[in-house]
Protein backbone atom coordinates (compact mmCIF):
# COMPACT_ATOMS: atom_id res chain seq x y z
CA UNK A 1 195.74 203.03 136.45
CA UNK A 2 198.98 200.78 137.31
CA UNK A 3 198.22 197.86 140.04
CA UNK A 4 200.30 199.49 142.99
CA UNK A 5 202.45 196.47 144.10
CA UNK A 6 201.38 195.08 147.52
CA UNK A 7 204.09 195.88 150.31
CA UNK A 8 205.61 192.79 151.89
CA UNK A 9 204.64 191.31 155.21
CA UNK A 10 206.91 191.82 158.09
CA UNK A 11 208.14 188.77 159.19
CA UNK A 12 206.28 187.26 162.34
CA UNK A 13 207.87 187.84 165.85
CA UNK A 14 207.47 184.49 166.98
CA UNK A 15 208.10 180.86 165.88
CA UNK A 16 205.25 179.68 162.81
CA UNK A 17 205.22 176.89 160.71
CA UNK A 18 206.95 177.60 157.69
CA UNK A 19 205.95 176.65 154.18
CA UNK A 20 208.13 176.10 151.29
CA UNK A 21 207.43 178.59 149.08
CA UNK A 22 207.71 181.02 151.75
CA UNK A 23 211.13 180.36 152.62
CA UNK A 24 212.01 180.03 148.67
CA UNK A 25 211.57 183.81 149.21
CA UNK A 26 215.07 184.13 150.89
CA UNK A 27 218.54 184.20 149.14
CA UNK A 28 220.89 181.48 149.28
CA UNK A 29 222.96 183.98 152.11
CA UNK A 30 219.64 184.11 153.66
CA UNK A 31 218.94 180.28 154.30
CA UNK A 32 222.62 179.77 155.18
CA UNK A 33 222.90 182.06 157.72
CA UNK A 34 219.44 181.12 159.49
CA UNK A 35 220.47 177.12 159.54
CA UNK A 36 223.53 178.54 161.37
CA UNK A 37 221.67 180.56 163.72
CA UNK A 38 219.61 177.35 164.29
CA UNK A 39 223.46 175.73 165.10
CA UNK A 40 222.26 172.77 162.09
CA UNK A 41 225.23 171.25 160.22
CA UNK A 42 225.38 172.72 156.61
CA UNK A 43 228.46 169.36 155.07
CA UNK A 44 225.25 167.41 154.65
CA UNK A 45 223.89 170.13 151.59
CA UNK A 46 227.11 172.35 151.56
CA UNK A 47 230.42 170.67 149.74
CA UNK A 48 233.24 172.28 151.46
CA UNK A 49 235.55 171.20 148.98
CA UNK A 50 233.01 172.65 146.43
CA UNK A 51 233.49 175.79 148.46
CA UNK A 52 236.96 175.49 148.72
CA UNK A 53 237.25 175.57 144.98
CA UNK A 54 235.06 178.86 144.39
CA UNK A 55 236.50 180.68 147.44
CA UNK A 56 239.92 179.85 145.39
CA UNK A 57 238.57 181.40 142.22
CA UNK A 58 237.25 184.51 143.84
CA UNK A 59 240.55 185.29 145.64
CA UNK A 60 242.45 184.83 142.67
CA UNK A 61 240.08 187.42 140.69
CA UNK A 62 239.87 190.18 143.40
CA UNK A 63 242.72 189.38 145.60
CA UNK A 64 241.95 191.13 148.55
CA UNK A 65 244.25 192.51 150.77
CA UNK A 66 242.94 190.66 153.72
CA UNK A 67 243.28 187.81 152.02
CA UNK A 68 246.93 188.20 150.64
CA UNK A 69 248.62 185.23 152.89
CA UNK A 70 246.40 182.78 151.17
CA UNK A 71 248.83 182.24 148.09
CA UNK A 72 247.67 178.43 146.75
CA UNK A 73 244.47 175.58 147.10
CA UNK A 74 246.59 174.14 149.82
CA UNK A 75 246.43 177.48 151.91
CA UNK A 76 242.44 176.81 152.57
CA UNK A 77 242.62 173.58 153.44
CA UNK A 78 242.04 173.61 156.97
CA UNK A 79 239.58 176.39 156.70
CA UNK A 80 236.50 176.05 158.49
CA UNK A 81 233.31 175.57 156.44
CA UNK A 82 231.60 178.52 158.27
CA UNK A 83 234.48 180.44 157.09
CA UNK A 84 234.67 179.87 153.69
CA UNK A 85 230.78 180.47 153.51
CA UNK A 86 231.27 184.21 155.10
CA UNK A 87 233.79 185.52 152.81
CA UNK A 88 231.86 183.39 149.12
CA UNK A 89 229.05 186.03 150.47
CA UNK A 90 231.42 188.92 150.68
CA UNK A 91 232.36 187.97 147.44
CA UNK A 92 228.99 187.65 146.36
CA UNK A 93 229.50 184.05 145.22
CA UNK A 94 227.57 182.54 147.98
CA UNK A 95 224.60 181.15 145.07
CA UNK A 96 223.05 178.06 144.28
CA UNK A 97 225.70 175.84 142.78
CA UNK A 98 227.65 176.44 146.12
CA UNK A 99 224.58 176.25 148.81
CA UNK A 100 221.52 174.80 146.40
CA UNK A 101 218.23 176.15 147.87
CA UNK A 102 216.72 173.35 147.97
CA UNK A 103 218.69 171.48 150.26
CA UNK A 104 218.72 174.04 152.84
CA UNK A 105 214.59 174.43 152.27
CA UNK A 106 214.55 170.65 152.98
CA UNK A 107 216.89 171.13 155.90
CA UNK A 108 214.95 173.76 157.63
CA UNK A 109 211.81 171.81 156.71
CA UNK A 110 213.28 168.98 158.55
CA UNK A 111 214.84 170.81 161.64
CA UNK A 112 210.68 171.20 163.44
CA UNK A 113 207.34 171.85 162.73
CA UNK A 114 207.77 175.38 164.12
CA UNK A 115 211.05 177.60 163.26
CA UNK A 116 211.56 180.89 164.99
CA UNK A 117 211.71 183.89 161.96
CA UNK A 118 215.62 184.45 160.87
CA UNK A 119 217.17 187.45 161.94
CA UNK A 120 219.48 188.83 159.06
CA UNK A 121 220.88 192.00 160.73
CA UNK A 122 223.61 192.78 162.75
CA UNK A 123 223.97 195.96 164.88
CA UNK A 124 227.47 198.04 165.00
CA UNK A 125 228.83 195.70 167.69
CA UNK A 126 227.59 192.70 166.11
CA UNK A 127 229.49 193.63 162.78
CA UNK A 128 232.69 194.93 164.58
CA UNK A 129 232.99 191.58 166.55
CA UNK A 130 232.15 189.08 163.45
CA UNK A 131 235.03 191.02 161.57
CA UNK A 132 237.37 190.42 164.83
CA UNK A 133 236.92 187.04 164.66
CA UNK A 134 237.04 187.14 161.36
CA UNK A 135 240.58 188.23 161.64
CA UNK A 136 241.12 185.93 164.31
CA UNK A 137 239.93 183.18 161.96
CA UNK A 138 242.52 184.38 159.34
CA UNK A 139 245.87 184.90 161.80
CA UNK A 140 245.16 181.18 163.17
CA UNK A 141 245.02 179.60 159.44
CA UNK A 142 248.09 181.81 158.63
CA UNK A 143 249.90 180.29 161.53
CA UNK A 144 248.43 176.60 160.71
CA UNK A 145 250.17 176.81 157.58
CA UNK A 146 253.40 178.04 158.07
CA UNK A 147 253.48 175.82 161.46
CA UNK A 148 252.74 172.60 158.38
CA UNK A 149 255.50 174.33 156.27
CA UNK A 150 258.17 174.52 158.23
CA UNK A 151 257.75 170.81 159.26
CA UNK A 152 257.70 169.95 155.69
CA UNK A 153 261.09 171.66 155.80
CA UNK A 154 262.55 170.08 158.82
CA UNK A 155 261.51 166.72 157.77
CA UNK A 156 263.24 167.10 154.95
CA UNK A 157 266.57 168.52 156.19
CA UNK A 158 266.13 165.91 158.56
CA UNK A 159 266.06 163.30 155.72
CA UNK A 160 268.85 164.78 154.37
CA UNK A 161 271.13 164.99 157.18
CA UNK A 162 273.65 162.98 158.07
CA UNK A 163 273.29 160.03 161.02
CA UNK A 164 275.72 161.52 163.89
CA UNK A 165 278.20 159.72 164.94
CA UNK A 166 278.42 157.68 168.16
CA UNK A 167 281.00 156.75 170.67
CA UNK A 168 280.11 154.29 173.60
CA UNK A 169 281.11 156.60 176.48
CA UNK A 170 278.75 155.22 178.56
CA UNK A 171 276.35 152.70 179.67
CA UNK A 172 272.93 152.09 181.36
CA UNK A 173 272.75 151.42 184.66
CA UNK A 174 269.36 150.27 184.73
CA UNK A 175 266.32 149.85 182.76
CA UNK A 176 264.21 153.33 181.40
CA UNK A 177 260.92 153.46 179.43
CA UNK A 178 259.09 156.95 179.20
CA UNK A 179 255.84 154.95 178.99
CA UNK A 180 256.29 154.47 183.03
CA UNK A 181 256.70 158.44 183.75
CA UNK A 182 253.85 159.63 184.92
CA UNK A 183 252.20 162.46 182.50
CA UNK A 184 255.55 162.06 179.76
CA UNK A 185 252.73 161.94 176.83
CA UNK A 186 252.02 165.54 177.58
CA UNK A 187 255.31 166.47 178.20
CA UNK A 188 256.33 166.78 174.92
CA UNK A 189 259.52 165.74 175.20
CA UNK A 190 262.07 162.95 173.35
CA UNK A 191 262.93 160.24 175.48
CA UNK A 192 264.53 157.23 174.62
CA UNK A 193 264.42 153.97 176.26
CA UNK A 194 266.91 151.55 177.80
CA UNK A 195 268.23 148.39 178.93
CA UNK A 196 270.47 148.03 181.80
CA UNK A 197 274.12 146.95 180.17
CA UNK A 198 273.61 148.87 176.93
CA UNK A 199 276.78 151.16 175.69
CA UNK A 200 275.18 154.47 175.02
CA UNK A 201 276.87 157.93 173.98
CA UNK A 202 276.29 160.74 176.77
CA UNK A 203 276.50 163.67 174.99
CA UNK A 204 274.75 165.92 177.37
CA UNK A 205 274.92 165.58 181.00
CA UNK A 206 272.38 168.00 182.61
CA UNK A 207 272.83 169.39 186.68
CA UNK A 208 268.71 169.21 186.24
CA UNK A 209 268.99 165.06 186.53
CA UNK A 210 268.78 164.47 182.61
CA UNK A 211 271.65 163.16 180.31
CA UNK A 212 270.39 163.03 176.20
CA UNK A 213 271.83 160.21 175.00
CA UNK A 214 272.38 158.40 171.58
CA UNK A 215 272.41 154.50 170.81
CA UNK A 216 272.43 153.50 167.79
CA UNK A 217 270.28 155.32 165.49
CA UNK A 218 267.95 156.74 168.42
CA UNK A 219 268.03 159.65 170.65
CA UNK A 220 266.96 161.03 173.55
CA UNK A 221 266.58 161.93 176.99
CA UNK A 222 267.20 159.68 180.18
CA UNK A 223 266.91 160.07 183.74
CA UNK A 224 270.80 160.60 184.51
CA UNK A 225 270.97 158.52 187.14
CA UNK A 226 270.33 155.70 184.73
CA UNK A 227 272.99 156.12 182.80
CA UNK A 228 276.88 156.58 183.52
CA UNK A 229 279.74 157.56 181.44
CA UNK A 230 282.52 154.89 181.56
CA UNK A 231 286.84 155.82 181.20
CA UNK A 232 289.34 153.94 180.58
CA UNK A 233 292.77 154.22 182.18
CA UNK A 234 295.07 155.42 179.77
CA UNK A 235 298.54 154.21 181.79
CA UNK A 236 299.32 152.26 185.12
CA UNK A 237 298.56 154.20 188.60
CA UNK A 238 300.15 153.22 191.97
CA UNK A 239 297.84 155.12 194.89
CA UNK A 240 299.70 157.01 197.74
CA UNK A 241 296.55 157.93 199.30
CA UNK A 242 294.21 156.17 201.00
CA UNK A 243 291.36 156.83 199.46
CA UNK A 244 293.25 156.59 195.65
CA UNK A 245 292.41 153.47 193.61
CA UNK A 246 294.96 151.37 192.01
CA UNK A 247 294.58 150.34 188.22
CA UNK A 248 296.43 149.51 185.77
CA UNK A 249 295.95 150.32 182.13
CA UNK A 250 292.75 149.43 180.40
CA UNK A 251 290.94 149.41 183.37
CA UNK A 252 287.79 150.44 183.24
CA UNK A 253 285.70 153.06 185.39
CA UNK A 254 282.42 154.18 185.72
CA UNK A 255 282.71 158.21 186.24
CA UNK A 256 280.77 159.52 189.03
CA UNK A 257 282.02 163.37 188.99
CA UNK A 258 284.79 164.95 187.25
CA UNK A 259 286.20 167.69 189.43
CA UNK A 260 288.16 170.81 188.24
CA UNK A 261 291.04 170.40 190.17
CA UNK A 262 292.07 167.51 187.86
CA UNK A 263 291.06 164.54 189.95
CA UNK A 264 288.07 162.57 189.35
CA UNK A 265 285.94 160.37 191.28
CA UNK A 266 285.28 156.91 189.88
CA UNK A 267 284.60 152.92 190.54
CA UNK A 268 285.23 150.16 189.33
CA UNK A 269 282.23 148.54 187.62
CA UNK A 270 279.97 145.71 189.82
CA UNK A 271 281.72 142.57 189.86
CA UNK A 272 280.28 138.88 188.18
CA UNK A 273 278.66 138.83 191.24
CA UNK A 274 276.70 142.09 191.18
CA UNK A 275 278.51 143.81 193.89
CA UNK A 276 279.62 147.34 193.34
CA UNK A 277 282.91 148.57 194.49
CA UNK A 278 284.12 151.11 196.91
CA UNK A 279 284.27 154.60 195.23
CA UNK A 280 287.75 156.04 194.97
């Protein structure tokens, strides 16, 4: 009569030492997912560019519909090792010349004397939330590479365009560096600096307290009250009033507020000696 073939041991419940041959029982899937439950490193025996390159293959045979943003190499780039791993085994591709058994043996041999037995199932919840994050996984790479897309795009267009044009409207009334703003790293915002004297081009003049400004071939925004836009009288003016300035023309003013009525407050700039004049 036939040998009947022995049934196979359950595994033990608790941590054992481990022999080789025992765990060159378990599939390449196997091993991979137990070093992760262990939370060991797999880039020391796993290439992820190697994976990278069959993950690439496999979508291009079966394109899955899950998978249909990923158009090109360059779309998996930024894709997490773990990642890539999960869907070569949902491919079934997940075999030795991606994960070679041997060096995740020798890892796990490594790792401790004892190992606690690997756990290869998942209950319903278990398999609903890996496939949520899963998904997760997938909108946050889609994202990463339009986000790297579209600044491909601006930097180009940027390239492309034309410098603006400037017009010294204005000047700066005192120094400005961004550096000395407390938290302006994570404010995410263009500043530019400045030198007290410098002609600058106000083209925006904010009521929150910043002007942007251009000088030169920089941009940016400035604390308004360091800057001021500058006019120039265009013909002679004799004051009636009081509080009217004389000038004549090609005087220049620094503008303090432009009022609808038509009239406009202004002085005259500091003097060689640093001493402002009376606003009129």
């Amino acid at each position: 009569p036939q040998e009947a073939v022995p049934p196979l041991e359950p595994l033990p419940q608790g941590p054992k030492k481990w022999t080789r041959t025992e765990m060159g029982q378990f599939t390449e899937p196997q091993l991979v997912r137990w070093l992760e439950s262990l939370k060991i490193d797999l880039s020391s025996a796993i290439s992820g560019e190697h994976a990278r390159m069959r993950l690439w293959e496999e979508i291009q045979n079966s394109r899955p519909e899950a998978l249909e943003q990923v158009t090109s190499l360059a779309d998996l780039e930024y894709w997490p090792l773990p990642e890539m791993l999960r869907w070569l085994e949902y491919f079934d591709a997940l075999d030795a010349k991606v994960a070679p058994k041997d060096k995740l043996i020798a890892m796990l041999l490594d790792h401790a004397e004892e190992l606690p037995p690997p756990n290869f199932g998942e209950d319903a919840e278990a398999t609903f939330l890996t496939e949520v994050q899963r998904h997760v996984t997938l909108v946050k790479q889609a994202a990463t590479t339009i986000i790297l897309q579209l600044s491909e795009v601006l930097l180009e267009a940027e390239a492309q365009r034309e410098k603006h044009p400037w017009y010294a409207n204005g000047k700066a009334l005192t120094d400005f560096k961004a550096s000395e703003l407390k938290g302006a790293e994570e404010m995410n915002i263009q500043f530019i600096e400045l030198q007290a004297g410098e002609e600058v081009d106000i083209t925006i003049h904010e009521t929150s307290g910043w002007a942007w400004v251009v000088k030169d071939d920089q941009q940016g925004w400035v604390p308004a009250t360091a800057v001021t836009e500058l006019a120039v009288a265009l013909q002679d003016y004799a004051a009636d009033e009081s509080e009217s300035v004389q000038c004549k023309e090609g005087d220049q003013f620094e503008v303090i507020l432009r009022h609808y009525s038509g009239w406009t407050l202004c002085r005259r700039p500091k003097d060689s000696e640093g001493t402002p004049s009376k606003d009129a």
